[in-house]
Protein backbone atom coordinates (compact mmCIF):
# COMPACT_ATOMS: atom_id res chain seq x y z
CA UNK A 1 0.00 0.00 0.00
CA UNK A 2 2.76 2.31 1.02
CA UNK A 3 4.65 1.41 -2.31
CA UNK A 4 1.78 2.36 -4.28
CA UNK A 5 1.26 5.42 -2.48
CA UNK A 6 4.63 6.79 -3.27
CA UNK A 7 4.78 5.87 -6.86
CA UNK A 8 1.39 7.36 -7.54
CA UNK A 9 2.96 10.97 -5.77
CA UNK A 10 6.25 10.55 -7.43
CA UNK A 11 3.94 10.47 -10.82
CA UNK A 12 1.49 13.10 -9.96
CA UNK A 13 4.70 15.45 -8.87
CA UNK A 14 6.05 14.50 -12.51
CA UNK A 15 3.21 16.03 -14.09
CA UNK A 16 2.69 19.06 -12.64
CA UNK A 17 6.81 19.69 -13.13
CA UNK A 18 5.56 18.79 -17.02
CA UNK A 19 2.05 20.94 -16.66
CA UNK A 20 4.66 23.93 -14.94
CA UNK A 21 6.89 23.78 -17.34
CA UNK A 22 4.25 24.65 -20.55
CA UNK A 23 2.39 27.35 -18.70
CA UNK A 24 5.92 28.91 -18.04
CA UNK A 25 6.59 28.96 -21.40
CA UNK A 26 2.37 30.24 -22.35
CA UNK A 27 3.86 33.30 -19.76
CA UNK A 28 4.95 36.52 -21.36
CA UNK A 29 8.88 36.78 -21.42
CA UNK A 30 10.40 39.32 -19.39
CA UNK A 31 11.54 42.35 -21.61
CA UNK A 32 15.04 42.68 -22.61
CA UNK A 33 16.66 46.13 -21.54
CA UNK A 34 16.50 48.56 -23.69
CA UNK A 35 19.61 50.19 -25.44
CA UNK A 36 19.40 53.67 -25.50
CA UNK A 37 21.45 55.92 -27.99
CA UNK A 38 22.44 59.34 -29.25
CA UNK A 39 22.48 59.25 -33.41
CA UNK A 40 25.54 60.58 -34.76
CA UNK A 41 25.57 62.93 -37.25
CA UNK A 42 25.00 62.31 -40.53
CA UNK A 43 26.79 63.71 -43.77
CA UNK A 44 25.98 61.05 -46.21
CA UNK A 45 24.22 63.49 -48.10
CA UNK A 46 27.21 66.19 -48.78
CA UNK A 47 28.93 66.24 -51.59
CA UNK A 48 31.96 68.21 -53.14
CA UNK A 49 32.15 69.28 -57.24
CA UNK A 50 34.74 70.41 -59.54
CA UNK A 51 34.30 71.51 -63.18
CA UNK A 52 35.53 72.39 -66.05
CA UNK A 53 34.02 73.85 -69.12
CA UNK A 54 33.46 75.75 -72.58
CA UNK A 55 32.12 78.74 -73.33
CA UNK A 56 30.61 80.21 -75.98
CA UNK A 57 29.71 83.84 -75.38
CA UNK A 58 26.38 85.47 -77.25
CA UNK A 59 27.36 88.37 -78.91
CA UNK A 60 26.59 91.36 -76.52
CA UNK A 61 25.54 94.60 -76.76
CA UNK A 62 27.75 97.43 -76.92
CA UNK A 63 27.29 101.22 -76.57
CA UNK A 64 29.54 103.80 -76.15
CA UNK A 65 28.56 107.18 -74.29
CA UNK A 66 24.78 105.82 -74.13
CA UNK A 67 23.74 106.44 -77.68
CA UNK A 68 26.73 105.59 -79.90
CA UNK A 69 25.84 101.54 -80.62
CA UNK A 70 28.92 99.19 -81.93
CA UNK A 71 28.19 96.97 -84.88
CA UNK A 72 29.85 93.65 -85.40
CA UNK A 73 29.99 92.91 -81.81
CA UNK A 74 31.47 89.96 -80.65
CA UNK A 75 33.34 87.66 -77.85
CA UNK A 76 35.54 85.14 -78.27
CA UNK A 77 35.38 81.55 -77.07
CA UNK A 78 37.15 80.54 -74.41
CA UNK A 79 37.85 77.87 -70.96
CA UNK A 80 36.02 77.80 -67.47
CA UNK A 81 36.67 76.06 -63.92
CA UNK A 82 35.23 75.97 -61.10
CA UNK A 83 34.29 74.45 -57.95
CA UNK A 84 31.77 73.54 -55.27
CA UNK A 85 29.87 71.61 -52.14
CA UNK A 86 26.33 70.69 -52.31
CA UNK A 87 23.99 68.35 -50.59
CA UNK A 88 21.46 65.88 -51.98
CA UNK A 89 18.31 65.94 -49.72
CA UNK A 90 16.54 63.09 -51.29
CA UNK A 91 16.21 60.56 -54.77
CA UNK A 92 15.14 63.38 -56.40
CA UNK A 93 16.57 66.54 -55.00
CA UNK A 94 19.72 67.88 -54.52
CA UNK A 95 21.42 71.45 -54.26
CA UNK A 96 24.77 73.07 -54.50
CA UNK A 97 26.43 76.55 -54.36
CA UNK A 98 29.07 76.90 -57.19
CA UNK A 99 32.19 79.38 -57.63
CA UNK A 100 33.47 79.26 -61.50
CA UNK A 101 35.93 81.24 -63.20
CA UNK A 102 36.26 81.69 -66.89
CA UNK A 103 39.70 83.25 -68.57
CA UNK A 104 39.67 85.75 -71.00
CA UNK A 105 37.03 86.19 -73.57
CA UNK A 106 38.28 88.86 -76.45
CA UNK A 107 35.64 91.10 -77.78
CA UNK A 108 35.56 92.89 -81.02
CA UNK A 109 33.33 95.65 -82.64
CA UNK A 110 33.32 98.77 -84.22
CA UNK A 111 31.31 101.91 -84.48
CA UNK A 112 29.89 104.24 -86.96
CA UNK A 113 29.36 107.58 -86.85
CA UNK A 114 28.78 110.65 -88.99
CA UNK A 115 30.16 113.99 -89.03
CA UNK A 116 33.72 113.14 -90.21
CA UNK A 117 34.14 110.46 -87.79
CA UNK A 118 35.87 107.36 -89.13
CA UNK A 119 35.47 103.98 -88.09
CA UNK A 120 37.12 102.82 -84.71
CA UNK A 121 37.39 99.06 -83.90
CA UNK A 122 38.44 97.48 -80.92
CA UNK A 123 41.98 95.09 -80.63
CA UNK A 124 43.45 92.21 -78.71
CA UNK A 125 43.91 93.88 -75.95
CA UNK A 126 39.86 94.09 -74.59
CA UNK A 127 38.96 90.79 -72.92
CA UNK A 128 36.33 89.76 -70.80
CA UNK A 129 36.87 87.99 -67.53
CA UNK A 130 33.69 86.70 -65.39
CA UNK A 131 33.49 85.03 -61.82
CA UNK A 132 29.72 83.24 -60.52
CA UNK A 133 28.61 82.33 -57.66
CA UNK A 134 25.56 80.69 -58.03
CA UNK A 135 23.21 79.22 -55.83
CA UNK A 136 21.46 75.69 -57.82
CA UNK A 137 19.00 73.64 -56.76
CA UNK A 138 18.36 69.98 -59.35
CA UNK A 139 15.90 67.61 -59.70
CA UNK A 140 17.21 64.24 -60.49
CA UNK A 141 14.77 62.17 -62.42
CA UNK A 142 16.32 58.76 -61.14
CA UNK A 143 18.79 56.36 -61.50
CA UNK A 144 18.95 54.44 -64.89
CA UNK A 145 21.35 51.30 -65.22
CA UNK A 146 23.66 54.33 -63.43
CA UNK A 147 22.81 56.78 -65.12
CA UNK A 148 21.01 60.00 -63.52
CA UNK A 149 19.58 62.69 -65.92
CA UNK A 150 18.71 65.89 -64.27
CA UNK A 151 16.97 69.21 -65.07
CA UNK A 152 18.28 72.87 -62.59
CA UNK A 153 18.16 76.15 -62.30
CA UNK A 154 20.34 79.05 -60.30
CA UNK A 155 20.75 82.48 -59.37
CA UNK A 156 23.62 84.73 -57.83
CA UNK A 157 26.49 87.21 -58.60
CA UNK A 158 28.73 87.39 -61.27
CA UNK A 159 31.85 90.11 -61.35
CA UNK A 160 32.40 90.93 -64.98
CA UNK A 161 35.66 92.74 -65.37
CA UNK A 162 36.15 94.40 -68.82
CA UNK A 163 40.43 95.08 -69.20
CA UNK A 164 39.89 97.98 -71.22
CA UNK A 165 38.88 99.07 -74.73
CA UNK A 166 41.59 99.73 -77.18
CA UNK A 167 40.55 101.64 -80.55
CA UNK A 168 41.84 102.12 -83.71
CA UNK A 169 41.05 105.12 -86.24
CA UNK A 170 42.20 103.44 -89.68
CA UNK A 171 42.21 106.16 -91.16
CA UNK A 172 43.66 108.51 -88.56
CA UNK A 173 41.77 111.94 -88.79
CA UNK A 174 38.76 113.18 -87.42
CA UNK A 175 40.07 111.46 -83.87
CA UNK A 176 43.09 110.06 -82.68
CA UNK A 177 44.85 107.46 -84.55
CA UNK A 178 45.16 105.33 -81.07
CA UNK A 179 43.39 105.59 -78.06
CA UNK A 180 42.48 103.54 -74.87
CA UNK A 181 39.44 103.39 -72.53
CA UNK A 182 40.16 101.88 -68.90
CA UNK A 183 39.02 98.33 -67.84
CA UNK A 184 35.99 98.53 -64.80
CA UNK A 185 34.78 95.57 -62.74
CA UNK A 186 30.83 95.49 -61.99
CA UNK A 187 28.95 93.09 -60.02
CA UNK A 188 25.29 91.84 -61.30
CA UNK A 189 23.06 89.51 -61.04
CA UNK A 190 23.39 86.02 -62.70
CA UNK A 191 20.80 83.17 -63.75
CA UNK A 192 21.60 79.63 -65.01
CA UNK A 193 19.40 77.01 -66.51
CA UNK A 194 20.47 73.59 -67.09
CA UNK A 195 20.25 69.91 -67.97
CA UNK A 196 22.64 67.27 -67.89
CA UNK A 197 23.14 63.55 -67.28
CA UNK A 198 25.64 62.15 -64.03
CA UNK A 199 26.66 58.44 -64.13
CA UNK A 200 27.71 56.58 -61.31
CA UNK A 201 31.69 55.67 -61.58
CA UNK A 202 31.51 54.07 -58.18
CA UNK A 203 29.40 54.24 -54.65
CA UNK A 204 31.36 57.59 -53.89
CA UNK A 205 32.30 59.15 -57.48
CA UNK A 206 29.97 60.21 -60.08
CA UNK A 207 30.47 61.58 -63.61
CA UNK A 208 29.12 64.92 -64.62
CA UNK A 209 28.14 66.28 -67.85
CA UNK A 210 25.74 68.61 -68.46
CA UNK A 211 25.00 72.05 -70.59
CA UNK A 212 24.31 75.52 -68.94
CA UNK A 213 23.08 78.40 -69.97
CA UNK A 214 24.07 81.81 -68.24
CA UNK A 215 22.67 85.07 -67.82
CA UNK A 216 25.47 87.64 -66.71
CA UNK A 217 24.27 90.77 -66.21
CA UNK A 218 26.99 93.56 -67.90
CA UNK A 219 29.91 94.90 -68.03
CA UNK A 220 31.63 98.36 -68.41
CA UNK A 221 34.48 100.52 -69.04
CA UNK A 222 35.68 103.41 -66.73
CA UNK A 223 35.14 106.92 -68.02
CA UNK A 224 37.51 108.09 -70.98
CA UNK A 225 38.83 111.75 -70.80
CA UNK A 226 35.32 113.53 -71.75
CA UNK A 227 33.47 111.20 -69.56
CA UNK A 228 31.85 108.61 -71.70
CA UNK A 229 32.16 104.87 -70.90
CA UNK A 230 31.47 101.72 -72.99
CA UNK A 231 28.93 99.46 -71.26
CA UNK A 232 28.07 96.00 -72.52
CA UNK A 233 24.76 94.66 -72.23
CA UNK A 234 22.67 91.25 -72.62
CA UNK A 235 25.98 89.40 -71.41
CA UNK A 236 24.85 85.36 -71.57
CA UNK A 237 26.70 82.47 -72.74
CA UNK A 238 26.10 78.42 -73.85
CA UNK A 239 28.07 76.68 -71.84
CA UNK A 240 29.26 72.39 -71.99
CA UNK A 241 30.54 71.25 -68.85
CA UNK A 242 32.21 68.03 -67.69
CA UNK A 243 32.87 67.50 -63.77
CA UNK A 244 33.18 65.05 -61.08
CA UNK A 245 31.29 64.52 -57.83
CA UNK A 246 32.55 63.16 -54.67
CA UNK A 247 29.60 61.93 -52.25
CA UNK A 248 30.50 61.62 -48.66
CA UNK A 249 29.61 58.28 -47.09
């Protein structure tokens, strides 16, 4: 009797360890502790830009003393670089602030005028030089087996300085056979619009090409001896660029 007594305990103390044991594991656990952290910052999204370029000036608008206009006016050709740091804020949008400088750009013209005036045309020596800084902002239309075409548009300074105007009387009466105007430096306003194409070289490095085109305000002369300056008007260019971008990671 005793015997059976203690087997039948030993069994029912068996399954309540067993019956224990799944409504332990029915119970909620207890919650691990939670890790708490500050997020670093982040500058994934920054990115640094250097360019260089080609430009091809429209011809301007010259006029000397305010109502003497220069026919045949034109500007050379000629190289740009420049530099800058942006930040892309999403898939789609991205923005940048840009510093370029373009070399010399030669102009040539001439006027007319009656009265016994001869012709006088400009020489080698008057040249163009420009510096923009330009706020941009892009939208990127997406990414395309790597490659990224892109629409933008930008606003900001430009300093035009003009190195002089040097004239020539062919014919050397009715004015001096050789005479100079002094070179002035103005700041403007500038506007851009462009589209262009980036493709992805690696995770970091992209590829830049892209065409802009650039509004540049004007440009002037100082005063000659009776007062009069040269100022140059409806300064824009066509510009091809080709750059690189470097995105932080």
């Amino acid at each position: 009797m005793l015997k059976k007594l203690l087997s039948t305990t030993a069994l029912a103390l068996c399954a309540a360890g067993f019956v224990t044991a799944a409504h332990a594991a029915d119970l909620p656990q207890k919650p691990a502790k939670l890790v708490t952290y500050q997020k670093q910052q982040s500058f994934d999204g920054f990115y640094l830009r250097g360019d260089v370029g080609y430009a091809i000036p429209v011809a301007p608008t010259a006029v000397y003393g305010g109502s003497i206009p220069f026919l045949g006016e034109d500007l050379s050709n000629t190289w740009l670089i420049g530099a800058g740091v942006g930040y892309v804020w999403n898939e789609y949008f991205r923005t940048d602030i840009t510093a370029d400088y373009q070399f010399k750009s030669k102009f040539k013209g001439h006027t007319l005028c009656g009265g016994g005036c001869t012709p006088t045309y400009s020489d080698e020596r008057d040249s163009l030089q420009t510096t923009t800084v330009l706020a941009n902002a892009y939208y990127d239309f997406g990414r395309f087996s790597g490659f990224t075409p892109y629409i933008g548009a930008g606003v900001g300074f430009a300093g035009n300085k003009m190195s002089g105007l040097a004239s020539t009387n062919p014919v050397g009466s009715g004015s001096p056979r050789h005479t100079f105007i002094g070179g002035d430096t103005r700041w403007g306003l500038a506007a851009a619009a462009m589209a262009g194409i980036s493709y992805n070289l690696s995770q970091n490095l992209l590829l830049d090409t892209n065409y802009r085109y650039l509004w540049l305000d004007e440009a002037r002369t100082k005063n000659d001896s009776i007062g009069k300056k040269v100022v140059y008007s409806d300064l824009a260019e066509h510009q091809v660029r080709l750059g690189l971008r470097y995105m932080f990671q």
